[in-house]
PDB file of N, CA and C in Angstrom:
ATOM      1  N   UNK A   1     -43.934  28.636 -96.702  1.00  0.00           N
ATOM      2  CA  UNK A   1     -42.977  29.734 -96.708  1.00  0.00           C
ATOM      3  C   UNK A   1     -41.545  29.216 -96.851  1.00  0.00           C
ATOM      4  N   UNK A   2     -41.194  28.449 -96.196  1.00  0.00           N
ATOM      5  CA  UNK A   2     -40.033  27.901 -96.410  1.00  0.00           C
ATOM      6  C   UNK A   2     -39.361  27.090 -97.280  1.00  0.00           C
ATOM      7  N   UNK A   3     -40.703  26.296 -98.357  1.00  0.00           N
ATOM      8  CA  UNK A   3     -40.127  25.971 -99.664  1.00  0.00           C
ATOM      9  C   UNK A   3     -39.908  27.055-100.357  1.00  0.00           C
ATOM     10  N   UNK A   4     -40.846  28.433-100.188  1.00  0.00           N
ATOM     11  CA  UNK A   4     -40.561  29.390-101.249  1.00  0.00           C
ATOM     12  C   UNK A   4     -39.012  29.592-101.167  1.00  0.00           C
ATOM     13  N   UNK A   5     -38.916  29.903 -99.665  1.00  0.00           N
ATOM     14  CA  UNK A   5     -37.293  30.225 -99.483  1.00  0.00           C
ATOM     15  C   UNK A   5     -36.056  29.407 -99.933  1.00  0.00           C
ATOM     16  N   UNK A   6     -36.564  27.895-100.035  1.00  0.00           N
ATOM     17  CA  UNK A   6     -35.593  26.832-100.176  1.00  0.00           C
ATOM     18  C   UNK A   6     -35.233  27.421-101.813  1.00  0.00           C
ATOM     19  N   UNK A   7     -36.310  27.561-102.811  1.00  0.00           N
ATOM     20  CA  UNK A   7     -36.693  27.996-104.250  1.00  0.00           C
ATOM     21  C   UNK A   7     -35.759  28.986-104.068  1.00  0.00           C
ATOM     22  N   UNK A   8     -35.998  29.777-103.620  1.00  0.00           N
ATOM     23  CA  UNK A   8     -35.300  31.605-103.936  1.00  0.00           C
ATOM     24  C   UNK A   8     -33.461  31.152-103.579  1.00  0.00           C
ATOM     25  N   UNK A   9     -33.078  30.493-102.568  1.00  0.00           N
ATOM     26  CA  UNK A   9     -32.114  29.910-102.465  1.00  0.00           C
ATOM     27  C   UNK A   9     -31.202  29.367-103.486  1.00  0.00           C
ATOM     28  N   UNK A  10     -31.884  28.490-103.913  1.00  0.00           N
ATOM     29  CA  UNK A  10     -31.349  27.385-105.095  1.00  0.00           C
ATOM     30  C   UNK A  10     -31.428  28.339-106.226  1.00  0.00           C
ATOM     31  N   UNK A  11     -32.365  29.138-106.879  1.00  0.00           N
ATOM     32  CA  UNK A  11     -32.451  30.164-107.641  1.00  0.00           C
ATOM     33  C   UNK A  11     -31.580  31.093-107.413  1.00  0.00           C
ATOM     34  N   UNK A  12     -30.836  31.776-106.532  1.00  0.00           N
ATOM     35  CA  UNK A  12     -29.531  32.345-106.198  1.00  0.00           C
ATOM     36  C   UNK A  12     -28.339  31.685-106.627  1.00  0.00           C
ATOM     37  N   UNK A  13     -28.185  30.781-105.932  1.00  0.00           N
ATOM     38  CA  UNK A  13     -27.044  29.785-106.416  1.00  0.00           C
ATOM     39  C   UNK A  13     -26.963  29.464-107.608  1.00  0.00           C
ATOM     40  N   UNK A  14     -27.709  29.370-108.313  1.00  0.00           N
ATOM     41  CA  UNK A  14     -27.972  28.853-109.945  1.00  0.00           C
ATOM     42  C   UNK A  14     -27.115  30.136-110.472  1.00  0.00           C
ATOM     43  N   UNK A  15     -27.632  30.761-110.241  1.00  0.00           N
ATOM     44  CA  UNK A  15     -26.957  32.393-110.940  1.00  0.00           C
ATOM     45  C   UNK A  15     -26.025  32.883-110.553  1.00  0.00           C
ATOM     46  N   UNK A  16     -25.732  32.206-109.131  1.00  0.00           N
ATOM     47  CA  UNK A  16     -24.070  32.418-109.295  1.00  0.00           C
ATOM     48  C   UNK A  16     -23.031  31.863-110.108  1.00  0.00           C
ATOM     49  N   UNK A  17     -23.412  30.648-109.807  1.00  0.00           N
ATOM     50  CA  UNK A  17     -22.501  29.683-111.002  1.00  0.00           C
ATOM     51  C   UNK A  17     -22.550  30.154-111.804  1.00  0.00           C
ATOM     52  N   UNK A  18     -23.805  31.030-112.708  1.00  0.00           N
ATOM     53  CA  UNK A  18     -23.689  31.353-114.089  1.00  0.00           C
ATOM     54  C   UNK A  18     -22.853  32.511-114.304  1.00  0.00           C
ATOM     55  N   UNK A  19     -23.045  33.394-113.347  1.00  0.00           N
ATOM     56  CA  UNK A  19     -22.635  34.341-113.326  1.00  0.00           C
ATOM     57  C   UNK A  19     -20.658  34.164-113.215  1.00  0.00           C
ATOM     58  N   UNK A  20     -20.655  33.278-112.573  1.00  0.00           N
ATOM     59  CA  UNK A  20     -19.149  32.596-112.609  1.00  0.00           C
ATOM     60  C   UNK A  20     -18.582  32.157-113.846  1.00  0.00           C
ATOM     61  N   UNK A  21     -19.467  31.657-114.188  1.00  0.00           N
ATOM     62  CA  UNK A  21     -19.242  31.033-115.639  1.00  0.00           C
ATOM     63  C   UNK A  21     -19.007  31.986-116.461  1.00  0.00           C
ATOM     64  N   UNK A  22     -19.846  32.845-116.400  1.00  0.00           N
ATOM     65  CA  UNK A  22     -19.932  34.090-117.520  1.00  0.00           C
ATOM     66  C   UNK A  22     -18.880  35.253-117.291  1.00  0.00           C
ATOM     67  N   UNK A  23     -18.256  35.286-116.051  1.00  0.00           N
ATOM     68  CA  UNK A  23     -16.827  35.640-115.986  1.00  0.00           C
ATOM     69  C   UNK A  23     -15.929  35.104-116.515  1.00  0.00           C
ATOM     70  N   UNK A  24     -15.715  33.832-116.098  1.00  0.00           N
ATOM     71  CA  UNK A  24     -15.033  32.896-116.805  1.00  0.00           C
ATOM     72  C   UNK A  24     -14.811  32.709-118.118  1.00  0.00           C
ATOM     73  N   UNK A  25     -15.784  33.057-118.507  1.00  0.00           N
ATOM     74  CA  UNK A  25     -15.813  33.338-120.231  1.00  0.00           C
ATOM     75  C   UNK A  25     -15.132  34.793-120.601  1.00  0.00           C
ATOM     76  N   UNK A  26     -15.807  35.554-120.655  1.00  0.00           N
ATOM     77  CA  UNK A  26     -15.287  37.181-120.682  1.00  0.00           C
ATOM     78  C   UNK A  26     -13.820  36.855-120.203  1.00  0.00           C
ATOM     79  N   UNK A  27     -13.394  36.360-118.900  1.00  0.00           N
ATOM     80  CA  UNK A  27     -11.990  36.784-118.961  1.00  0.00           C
ATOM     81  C   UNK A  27     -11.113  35.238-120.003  1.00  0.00           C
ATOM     82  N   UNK A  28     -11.416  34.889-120.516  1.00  0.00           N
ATOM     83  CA  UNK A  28     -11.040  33.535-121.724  1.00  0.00           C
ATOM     84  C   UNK A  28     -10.893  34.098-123.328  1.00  0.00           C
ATOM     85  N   UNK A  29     -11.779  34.953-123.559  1.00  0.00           N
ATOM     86  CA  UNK A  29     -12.046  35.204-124.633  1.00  0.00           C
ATOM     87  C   UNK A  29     -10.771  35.788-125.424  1.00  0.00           C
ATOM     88  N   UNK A  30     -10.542  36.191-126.880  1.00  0.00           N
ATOM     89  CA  UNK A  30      -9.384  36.464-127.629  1.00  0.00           C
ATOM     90  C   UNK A  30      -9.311  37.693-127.576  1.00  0.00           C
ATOM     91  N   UNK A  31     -10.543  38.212-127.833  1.00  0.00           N
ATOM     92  CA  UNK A  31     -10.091  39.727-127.872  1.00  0.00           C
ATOM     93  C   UNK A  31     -10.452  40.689-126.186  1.00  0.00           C
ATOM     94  N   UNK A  32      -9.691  40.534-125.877  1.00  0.00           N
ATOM     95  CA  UNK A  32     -10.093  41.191-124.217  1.00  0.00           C
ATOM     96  C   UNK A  32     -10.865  42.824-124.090  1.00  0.00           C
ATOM     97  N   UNK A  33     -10.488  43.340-125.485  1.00  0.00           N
ATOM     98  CA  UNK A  33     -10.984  44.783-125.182  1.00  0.00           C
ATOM     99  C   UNK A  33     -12.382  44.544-125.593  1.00  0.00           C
ATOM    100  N   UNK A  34     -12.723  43.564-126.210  1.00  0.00           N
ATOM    101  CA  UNK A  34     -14.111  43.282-126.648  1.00  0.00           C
ATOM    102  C   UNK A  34     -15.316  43.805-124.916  1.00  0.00           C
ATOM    103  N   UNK A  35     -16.265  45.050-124.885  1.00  0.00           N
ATOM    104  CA  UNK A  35     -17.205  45.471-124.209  1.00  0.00           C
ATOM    105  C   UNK A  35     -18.290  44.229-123.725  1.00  0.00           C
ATOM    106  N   UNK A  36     -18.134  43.642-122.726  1.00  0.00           N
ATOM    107  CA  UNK A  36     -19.671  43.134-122.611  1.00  0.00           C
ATOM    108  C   UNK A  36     -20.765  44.110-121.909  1.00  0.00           C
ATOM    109  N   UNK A  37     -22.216  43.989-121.880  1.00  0.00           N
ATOM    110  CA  UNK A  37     -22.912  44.569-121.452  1.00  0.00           C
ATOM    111  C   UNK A  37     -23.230  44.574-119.606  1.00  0.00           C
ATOM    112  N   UNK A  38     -22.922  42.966-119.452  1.00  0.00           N
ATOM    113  CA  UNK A  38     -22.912  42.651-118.307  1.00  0.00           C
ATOM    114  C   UNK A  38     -21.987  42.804-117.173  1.00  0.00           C
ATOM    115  N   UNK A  39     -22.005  43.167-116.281  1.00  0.00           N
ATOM    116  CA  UNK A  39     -20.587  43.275-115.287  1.00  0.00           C
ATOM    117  C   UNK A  39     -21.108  41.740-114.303  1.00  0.00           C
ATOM    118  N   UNK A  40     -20.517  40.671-114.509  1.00  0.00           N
ATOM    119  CA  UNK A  40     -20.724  39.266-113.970  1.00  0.00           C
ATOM    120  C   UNK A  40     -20.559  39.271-112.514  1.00  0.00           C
ATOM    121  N   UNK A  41     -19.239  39.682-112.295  1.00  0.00           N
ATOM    122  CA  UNK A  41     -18.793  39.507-110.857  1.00  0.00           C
ATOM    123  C   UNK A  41     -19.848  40.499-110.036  1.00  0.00           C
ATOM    124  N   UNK A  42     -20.222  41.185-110.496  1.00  0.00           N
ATOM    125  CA  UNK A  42     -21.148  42.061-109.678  1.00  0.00           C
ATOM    126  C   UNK A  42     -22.437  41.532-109.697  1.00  0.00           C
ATOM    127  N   UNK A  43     -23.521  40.868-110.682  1.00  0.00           N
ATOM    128  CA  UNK A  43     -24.235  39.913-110.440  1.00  0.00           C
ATOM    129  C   UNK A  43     -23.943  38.697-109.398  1.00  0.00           C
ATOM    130  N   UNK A  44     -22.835  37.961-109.640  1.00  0.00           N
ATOM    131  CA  UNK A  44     -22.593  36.927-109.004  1.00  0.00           C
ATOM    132  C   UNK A  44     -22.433  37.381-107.131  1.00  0.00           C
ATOM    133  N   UNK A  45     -21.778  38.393-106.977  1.00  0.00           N
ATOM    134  CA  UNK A  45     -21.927  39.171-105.703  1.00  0.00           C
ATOM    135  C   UNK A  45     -23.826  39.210-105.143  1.00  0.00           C
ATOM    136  N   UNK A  46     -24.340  40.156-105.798  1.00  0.00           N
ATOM    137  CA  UNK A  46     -25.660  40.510-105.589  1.00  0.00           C
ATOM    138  C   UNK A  46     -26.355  38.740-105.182  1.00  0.00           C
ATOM    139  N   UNK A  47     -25.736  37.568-106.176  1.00  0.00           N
ATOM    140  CA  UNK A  47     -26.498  36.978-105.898  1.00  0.00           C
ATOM    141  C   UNK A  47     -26.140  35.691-104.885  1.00  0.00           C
ATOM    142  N   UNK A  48     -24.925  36.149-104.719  1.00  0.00           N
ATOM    143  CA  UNK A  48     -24.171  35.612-102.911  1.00  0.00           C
ATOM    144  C   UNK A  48     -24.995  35.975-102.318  1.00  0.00           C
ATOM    145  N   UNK A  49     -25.156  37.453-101.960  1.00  0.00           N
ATOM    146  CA  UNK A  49     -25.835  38.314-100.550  1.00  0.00           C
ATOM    147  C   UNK A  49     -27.018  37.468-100.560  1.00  0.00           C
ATOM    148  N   UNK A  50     -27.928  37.435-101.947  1.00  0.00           N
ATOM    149  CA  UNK A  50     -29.109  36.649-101.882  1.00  0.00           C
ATOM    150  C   UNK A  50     -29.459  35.433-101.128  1.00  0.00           C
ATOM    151  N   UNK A  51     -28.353  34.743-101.546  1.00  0.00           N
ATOM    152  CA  UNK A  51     -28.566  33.017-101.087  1.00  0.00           C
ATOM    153  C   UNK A  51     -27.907  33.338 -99.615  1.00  0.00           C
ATOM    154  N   UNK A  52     -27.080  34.540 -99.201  1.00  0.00           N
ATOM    155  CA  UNK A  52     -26.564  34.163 -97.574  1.00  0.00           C
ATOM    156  C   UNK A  52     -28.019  34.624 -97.002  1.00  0.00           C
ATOM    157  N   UNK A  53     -28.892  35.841 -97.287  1.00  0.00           N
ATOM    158  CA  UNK A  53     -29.936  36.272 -96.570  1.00  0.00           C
ATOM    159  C   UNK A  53     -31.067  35.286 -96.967  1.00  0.00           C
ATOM    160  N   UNK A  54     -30.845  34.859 -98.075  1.00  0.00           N
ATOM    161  CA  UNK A  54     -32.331  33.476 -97.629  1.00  0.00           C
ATOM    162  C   UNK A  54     -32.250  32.363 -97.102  1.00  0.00           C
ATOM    163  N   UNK A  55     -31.056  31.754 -97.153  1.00  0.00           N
ATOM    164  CA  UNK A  55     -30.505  30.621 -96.396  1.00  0.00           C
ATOM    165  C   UNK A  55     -30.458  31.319 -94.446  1.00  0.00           C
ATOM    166  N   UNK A  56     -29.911  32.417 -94.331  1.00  0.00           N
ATOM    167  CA  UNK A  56     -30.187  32.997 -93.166  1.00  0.00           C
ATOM    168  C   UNK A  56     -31.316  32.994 -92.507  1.00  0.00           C
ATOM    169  N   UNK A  57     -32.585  33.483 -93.620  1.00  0.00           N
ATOM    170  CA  UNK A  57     -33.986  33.234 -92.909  1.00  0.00           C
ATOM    171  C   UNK A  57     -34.391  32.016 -92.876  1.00  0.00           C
ATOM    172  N   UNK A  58     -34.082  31.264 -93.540  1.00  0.00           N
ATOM    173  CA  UNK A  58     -34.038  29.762 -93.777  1.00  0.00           C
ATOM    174  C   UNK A  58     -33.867  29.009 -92.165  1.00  0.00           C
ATOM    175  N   UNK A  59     -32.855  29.680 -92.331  1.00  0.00           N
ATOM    176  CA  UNK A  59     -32.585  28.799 -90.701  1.00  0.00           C
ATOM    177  C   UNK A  59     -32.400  29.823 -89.133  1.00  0.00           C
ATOM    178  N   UNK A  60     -33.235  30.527 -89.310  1.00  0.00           N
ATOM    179  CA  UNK A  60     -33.991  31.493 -88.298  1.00  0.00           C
ATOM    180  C   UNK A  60     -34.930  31.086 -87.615  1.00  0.00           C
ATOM    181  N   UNK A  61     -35.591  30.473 -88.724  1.00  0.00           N
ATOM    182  CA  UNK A  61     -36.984  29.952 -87.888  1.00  0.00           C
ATOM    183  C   UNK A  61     -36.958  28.518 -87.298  1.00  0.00           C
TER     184      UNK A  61
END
């Protein structure tokens, strides 16, 4: 159980960075009014909460 969690963890974090990244980009780019589909910072949020509540159960037990 707790490697799964270590997994789901590190799999959070991964996607934040990306999700950072992929802000990072969008706000870089030339044409700013250019639409992306994705809203990043709001992924990258969702996938904070993730890694604080599995790292939380993580170290619960």
């Amino acid at each position: 159980m707790a490697m799964g969690l270590w997994a789901a963890s590190g799999g959070c974090a991964a996607l934040a960075v990306a999700a950072g990244l992929g802000a990072r980009r969008r706000r870089l780019r030339r044409d700013p009014d250019a639409v992306g589909w994705i809203d990043w910072p709001t992924v990258q949020m969702v996938a904070l909460i993730g890694l604080a509540v599995t790292v939380g159960l993580i170290f619960k037990r």
